[in-house]
C-alpha atoms as a PDB file:
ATOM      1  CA  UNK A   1       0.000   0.000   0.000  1.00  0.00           C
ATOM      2  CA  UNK A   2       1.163   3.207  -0.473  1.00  0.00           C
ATOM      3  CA  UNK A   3       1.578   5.987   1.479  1.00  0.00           C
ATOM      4  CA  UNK A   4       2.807  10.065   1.029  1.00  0.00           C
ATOM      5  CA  UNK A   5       5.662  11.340   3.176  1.00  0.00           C
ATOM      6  CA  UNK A   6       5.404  14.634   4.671  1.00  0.00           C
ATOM      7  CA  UNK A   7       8.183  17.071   3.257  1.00  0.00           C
ATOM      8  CA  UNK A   8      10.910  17.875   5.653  1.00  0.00           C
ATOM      9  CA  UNK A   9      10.214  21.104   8.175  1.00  0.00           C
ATOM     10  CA  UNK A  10      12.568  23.724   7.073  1.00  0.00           C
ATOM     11  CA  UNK A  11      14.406  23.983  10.727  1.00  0.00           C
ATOM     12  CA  UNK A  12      15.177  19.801   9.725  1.00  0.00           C
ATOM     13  CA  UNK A  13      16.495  19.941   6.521  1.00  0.00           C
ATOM     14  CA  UNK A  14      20.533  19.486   5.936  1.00  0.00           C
ATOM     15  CA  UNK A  15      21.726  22.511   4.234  1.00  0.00           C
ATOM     16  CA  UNK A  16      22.352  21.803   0.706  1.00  0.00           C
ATOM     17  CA  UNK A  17      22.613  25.159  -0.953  1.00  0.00           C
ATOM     18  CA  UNK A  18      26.396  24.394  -1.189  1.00  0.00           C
ATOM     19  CA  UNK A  19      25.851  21.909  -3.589  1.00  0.00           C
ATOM     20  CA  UNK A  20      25.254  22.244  -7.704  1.00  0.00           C
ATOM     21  CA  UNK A  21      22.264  20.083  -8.435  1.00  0.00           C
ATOM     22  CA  UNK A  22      21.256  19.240 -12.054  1.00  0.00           C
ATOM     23  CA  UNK A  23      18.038  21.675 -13.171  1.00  0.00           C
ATOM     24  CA  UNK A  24      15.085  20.273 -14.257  1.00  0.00           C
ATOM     25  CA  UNK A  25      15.617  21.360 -17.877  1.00  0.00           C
ATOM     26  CA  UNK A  26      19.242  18.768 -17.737  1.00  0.00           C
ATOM     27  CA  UNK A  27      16.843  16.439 -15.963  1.00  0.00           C
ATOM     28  CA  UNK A  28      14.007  16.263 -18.121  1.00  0.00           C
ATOM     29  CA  UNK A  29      16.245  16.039 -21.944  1.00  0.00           C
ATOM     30  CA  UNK A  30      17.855  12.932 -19.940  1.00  0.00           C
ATOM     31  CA  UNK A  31      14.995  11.362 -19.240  1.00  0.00           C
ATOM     32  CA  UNK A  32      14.014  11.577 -23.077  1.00  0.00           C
ATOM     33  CA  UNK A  33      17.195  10.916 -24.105  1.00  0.00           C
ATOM     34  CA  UNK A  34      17.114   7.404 -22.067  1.00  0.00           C
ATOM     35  CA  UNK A  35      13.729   6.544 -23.210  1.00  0.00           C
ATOM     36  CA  UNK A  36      14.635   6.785 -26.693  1.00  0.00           C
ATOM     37  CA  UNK A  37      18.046   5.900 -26.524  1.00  0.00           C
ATOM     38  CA  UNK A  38      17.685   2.585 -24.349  1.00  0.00           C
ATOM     39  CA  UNK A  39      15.347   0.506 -26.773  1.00  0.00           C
ATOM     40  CA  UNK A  40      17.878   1.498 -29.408  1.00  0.00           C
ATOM     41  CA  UNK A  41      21.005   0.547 -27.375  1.00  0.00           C
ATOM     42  CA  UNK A  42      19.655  -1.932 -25.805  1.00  0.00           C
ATOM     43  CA  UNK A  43      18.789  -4.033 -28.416  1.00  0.00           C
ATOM     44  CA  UNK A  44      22.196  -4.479 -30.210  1.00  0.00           C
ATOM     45  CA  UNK A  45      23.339  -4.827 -26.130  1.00  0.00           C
ATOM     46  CA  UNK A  46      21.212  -8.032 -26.074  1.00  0.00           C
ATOM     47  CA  UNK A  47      22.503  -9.530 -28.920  1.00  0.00           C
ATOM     48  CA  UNK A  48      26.153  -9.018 -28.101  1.00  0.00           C
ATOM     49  CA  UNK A  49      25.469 -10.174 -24.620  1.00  0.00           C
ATOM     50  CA  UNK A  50      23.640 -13.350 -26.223  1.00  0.00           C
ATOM     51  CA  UNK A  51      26.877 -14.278 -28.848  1.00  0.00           C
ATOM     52  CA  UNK A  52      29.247 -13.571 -26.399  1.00  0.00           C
ATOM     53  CA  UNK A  53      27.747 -15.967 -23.915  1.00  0.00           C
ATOM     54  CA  UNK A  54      27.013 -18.395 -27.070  1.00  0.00           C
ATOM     55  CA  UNK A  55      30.805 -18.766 -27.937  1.00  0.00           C
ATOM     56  CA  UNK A  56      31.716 -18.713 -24.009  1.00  0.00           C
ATOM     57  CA  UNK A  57      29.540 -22.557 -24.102  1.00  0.00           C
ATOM     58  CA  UNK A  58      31.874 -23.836 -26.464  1.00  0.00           C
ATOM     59  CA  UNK A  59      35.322 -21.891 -25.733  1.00  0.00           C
ATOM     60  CA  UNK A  60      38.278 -24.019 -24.033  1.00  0.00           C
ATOM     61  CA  UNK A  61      41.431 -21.516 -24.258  1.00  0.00           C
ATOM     62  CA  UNK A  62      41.364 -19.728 -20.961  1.00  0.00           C
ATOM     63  CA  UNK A  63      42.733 -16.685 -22.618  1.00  0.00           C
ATOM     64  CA  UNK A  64      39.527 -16.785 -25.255  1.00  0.00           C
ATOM     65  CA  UNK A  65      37.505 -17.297 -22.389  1.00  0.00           C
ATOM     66  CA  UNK A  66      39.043 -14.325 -20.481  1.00  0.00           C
ATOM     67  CA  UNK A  67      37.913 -12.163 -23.454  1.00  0.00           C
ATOM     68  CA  UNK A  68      34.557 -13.466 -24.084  1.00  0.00           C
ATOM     69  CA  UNK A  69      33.928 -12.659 -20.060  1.00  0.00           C
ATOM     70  CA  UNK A  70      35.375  -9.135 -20.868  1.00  0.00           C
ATOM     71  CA  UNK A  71      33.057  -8.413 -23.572  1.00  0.00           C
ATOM     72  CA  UNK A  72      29.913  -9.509 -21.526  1.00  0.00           C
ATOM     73  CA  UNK A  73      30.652  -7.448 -18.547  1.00  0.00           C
ATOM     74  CA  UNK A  74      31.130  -4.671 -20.506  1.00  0.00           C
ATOM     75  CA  UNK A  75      28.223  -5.063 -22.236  1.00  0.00           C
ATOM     76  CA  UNK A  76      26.227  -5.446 -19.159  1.00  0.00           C
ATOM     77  CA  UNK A  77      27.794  -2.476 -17.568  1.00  0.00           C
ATOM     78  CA  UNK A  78      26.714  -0.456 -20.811  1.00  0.00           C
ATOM     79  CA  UNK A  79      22.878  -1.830 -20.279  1.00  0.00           C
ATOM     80  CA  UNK A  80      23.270  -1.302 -16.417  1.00  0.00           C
ATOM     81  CA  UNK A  81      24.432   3.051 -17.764  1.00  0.00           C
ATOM     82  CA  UNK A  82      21.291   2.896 -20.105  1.00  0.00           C
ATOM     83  CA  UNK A  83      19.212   1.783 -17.004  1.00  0.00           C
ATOM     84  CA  UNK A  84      20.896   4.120 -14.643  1.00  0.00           C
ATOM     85  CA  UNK A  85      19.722   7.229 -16.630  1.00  0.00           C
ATOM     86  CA  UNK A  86      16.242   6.574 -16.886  1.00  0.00           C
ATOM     87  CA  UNK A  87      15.777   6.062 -13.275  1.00  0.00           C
ATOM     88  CA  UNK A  88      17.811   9.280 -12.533  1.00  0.00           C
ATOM     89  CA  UNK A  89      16.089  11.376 -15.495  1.00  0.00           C
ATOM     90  CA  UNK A  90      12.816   9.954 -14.590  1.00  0.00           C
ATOM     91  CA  UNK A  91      12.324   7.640 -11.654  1.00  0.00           C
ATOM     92  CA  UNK A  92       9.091   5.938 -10.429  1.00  0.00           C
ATOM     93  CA  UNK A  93       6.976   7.149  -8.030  1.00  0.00           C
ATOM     94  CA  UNK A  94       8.338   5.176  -4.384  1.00  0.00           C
ATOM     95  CA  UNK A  95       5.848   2.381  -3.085  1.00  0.00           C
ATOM     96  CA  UNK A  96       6.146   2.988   0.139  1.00  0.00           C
ATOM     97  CA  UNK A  97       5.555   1.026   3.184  1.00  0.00           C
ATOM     98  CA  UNK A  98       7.269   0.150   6.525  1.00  0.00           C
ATOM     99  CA  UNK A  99      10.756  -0.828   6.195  1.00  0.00           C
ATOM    100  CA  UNK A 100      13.328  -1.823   8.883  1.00  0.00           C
ATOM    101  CA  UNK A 101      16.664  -0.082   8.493  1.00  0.00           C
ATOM    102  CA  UNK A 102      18.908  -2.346  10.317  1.00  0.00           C
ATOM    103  CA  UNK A 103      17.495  -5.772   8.423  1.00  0.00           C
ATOM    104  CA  UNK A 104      18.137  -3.308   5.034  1.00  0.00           C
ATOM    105  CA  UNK A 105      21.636  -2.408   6.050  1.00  0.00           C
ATOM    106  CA  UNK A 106      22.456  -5.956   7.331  1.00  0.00           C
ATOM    107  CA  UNK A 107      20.730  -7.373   3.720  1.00  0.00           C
ATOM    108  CA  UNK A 108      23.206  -5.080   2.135  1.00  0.00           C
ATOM    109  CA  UNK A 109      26.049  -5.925   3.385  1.00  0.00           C
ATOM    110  CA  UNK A 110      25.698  -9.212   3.056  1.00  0.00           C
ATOM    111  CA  UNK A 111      25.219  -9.461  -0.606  1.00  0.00           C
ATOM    112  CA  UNK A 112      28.246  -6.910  -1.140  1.00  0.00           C
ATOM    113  CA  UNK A 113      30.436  -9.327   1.704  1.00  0.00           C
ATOM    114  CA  UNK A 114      33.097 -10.745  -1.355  1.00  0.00           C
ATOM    115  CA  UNK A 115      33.523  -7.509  -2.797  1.00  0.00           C
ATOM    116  CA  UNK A 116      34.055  -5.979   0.719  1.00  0.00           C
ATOM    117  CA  UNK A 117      36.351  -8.722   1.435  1.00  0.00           C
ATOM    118  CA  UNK A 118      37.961  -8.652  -1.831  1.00  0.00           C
ATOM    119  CA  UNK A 119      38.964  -5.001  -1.194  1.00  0.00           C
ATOM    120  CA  UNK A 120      40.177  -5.256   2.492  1.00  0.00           C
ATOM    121  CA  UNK A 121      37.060  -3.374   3.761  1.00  0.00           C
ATOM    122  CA  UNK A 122      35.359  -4.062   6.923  1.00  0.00           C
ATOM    123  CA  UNK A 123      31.574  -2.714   8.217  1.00  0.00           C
ATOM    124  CA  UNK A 124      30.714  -1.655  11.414  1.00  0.00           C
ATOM    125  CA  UNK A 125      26.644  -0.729  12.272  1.00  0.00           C
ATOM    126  CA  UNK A 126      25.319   1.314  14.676  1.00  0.00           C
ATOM    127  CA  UNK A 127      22.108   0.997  13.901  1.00  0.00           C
ATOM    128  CA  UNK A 128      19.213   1.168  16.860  1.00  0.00           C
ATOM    129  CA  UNK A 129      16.409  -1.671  16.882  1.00  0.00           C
ATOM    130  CA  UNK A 130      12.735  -0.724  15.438  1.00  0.00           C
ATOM    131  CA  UNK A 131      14.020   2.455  13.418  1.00  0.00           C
ATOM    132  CA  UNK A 132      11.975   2.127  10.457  1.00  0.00           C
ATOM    133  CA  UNK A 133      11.763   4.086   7.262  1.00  0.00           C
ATOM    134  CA  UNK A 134       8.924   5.284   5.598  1.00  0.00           C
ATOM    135  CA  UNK A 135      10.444   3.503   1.522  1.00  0.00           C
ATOM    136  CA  UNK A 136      10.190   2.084  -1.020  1.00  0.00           C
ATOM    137  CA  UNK A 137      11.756  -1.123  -0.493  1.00  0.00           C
ATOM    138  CA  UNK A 138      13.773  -1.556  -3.479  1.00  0.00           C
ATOM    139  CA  UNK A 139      15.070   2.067  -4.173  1.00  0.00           C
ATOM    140  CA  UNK A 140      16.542   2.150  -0.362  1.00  0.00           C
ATOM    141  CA  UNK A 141      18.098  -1.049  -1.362  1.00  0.00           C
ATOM    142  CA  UNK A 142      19.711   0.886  -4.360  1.00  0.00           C
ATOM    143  CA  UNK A 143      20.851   4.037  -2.412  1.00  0.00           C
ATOM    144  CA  UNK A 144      22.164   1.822   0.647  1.00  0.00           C
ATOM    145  CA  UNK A 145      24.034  -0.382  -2.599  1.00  0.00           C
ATOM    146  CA  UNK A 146      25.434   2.865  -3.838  1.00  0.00           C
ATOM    147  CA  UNK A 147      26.638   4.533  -0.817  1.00  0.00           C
ATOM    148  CA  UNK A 148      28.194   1.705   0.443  1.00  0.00           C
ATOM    149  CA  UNK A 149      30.154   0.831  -3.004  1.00  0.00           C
ATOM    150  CA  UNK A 150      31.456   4.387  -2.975  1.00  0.00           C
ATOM    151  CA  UNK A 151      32.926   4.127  -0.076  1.00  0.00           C
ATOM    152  CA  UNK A 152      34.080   0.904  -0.774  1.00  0.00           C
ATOM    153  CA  UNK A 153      35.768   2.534  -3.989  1.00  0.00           C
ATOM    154  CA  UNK A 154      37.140   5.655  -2.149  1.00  0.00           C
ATOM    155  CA  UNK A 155      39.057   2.472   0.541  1.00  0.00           C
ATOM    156  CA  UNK A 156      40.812   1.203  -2.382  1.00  0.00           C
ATOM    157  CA  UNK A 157      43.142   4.398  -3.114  1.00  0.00           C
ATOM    158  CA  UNK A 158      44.638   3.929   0.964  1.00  0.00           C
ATOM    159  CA  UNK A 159      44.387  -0.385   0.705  1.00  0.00           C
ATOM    160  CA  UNK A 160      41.145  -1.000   2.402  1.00  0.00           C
ATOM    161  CA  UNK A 161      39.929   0.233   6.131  1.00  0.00           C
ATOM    162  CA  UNK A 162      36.694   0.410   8.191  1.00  0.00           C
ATOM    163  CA  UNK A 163      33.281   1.779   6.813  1.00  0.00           C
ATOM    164  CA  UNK A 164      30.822   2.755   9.169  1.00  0.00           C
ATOM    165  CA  UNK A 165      27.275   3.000   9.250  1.00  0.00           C
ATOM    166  CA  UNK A 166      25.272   4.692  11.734  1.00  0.00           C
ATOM    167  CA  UNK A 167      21.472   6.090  12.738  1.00  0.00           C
ATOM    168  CA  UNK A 168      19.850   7.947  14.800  1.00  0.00           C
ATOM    169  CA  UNK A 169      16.263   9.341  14.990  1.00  0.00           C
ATOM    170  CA  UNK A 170      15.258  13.099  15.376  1.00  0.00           C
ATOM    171  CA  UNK A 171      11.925  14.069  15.409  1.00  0.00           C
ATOM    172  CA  UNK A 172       9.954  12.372  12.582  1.00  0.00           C
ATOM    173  CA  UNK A 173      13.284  11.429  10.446  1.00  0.00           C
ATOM    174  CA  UNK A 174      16.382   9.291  10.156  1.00  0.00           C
ATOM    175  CA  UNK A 175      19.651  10.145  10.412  1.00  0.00           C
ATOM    176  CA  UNK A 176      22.150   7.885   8.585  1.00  0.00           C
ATOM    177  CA  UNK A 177      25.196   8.910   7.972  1.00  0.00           C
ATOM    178  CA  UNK A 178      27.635   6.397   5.936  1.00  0.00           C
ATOM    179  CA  UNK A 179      31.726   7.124   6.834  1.00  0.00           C
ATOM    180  CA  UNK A 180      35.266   6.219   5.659  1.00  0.00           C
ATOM    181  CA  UNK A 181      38.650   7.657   5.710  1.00  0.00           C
ATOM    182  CA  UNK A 182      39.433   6.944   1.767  1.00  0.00           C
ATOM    183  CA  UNK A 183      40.225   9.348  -0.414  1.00  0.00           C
ATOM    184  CA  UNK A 184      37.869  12.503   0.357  1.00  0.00           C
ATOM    185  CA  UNK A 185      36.360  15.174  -2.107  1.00  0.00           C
ATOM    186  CA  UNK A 186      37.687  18.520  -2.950  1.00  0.00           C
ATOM    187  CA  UNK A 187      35.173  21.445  -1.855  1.00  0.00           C
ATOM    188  CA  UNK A 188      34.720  21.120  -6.185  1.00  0.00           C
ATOM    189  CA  UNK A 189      33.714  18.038  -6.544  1.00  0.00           C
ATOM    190  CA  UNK A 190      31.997  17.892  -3.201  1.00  0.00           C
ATOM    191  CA  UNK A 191      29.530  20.874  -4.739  1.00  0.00           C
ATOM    192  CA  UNK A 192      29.296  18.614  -8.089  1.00  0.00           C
ATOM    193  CA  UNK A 193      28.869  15.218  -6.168  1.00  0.00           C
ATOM    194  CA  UNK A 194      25.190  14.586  -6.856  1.00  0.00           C
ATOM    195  CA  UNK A 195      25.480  16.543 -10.372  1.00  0.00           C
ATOM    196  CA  UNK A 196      26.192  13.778 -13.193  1.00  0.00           C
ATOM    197  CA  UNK A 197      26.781  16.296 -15.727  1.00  0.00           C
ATOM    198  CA  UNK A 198      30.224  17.344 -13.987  1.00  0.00           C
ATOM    199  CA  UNK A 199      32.651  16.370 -15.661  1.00  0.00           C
ATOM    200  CA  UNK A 200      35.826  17.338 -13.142  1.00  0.00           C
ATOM    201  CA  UNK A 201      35.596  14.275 -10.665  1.00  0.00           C
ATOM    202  CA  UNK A 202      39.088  12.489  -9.975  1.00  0.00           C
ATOM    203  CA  UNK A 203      39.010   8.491 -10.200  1.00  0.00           C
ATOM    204  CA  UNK A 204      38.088   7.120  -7.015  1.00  0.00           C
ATOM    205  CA  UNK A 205      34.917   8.519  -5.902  1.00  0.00           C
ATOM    206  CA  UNK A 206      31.528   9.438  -7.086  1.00  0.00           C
ATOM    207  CA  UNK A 207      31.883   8.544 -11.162  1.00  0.00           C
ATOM    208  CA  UNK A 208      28.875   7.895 -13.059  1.00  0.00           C
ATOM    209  CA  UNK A 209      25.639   8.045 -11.531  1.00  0.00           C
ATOM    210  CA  UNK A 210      25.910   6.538  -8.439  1.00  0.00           C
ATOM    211  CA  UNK A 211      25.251   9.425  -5.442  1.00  0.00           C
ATOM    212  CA  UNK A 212      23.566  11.661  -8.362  1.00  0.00           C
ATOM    213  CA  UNK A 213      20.994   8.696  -8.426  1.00  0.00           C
ATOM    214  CA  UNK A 214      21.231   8.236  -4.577  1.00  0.00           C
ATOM    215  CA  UNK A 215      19.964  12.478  -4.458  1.00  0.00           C
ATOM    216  CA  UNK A 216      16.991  11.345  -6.893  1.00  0.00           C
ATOM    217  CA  UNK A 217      15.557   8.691  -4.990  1.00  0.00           C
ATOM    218  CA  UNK A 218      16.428  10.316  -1.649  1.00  0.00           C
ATOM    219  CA  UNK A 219      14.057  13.356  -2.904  1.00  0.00           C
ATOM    220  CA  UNK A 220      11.417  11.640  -4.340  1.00  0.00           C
ATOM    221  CA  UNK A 221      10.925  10.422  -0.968  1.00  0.00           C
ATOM    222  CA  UNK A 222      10.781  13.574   0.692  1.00  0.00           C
ATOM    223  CA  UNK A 223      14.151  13.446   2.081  1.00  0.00           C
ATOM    224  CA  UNK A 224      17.579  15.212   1.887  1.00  0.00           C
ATOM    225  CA  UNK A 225      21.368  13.750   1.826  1.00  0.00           C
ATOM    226  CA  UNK A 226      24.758  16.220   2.475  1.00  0.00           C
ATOM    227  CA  UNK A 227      28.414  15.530   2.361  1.00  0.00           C
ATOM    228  CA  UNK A 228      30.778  16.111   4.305  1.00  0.00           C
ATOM    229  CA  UNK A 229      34.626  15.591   3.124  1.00  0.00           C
ATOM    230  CA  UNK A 230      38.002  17.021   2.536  1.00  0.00           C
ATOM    231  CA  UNK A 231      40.733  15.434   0.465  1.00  0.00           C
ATOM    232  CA  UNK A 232      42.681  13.596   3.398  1.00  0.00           C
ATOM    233  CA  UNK A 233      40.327  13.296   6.001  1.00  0.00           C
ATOM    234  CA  UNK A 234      36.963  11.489   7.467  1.00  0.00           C
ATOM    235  CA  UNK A 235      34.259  11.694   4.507  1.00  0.00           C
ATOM    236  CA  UNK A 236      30.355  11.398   5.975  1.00  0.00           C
ATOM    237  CA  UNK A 237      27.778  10.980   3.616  1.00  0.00           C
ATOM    238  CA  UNK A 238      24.676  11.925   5.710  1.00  0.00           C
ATOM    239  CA  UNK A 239      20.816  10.799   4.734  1.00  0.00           C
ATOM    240  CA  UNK A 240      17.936  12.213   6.098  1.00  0.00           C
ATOM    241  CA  UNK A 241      14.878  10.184   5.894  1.00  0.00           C
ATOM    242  CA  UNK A 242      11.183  10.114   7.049  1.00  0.00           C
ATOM    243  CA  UNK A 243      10.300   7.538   9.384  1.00  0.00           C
ATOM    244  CA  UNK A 244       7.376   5.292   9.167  1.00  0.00           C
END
């Protein structure tokens, strides 16, 4: 069933007027361009998925094979882009309902657990029981996914280290606030971090449309997300959301 979140009181909101967000003009022309441009793409995509995958059956050399894996995942990413700017240029209206943060955090982490392990990262949660979100199940699931991976990302420039993730309540809203010690933002490319149309981001952190699609789905449910970084130090990626 669903149900309409309240906007956030003006005395609650996280300041964002520090930060460059795309204009509905930018937003709009993507969303057309997506539509249009995805059955298009996505097409040729399929087939090229469906060959590579057809000669993979078959293939014995392990370098061949090595290829043929190459050529799949890159085609995937490619559909996975495609995909990505429709729901930022256009996502769907949340289904909301009650949703516990703690089991959706723990879920998370345990489907990303190889690729945490793989890059030396550890999780810690501080995450009180019963603190549930007003969300659409599925697009939390992507903006937890996301904020997690780029801190994950921003690890691998210092070798790994600890991510944290922590919540609190206030008033009608949750706080969450994601943190790491990799490699931080520049006051730039902190301003341009939810903007996928900048162009000036360093390898590392924030490419593509990963915390640009995180600010769409955070405010189409009502809710507001801020950053907090420098280059060398702590980087907090705070979410505030309504509660159910």
């Amino acid at each position: 069933m669903s149900q309409s979140s309240s906007p956030i009181p003006e005395e609650s909101r996280p300041d964002t007027s520090g930060f460059v967000l795309p204009d509905a003009t930018k937003l709009e022309a993507m969303a057309e361009f997506a539509a249009g441009a995805g059955h298009e793409i996505n097409n040729p995509l399929a087939t090229i998925i469906g060959r590579a995958q057809l000669l993979l059956k078959d293939e014995r050399d392990p370098q061949r094979r090595q290829m043929l894996l190459a050529i799949g995942a890159q085609a995937y990413r490619i559909r996975d882009m495609i995909g990505d700017a429709m729901l930022f240029g256009r996502p769907p209206t949340p289904e909301l309902q009650p949703v516990d943060l703690a089991h959706a955090v723990s879920d998370i982490l345990r489907k990303q657990a190889d690729d945490l392990a793989t890059d030396h990262c550890t999780a810690s949660v501080e995450i009180p029981s019963g603190l549930i979100l007003q969300a659409d199940s599925t697009q939390l699931a992507i903006v937890l996914s996301e904020l997690l991976r780029n801190s994950r990302q921003a690890l691998q420039s210092v070798d790994g280290g600890e991510i944290h993730v922590r919540a609190n309540s206030r008033d009608e809203f949750a706080i969450i606030e994601i943190v790491d010690r990799g490699q931080g933002f520049t006051e730039i490319e902190r301003q341009h971090a939810f903007d996928p149309f900048f162009s000036g981001r360093q390898a590392g952190r924030g490419l593509g449309f990963g915390l640009s699609k995180c600010w769409r789905i955070i405010q189409q449910h009502n809710g507001r997300v801020e950053i907090e970084s420098t280059p060398t130090g702590s980087t907090i990626v705070r979410v505030t959301w309504p509660r159910f």
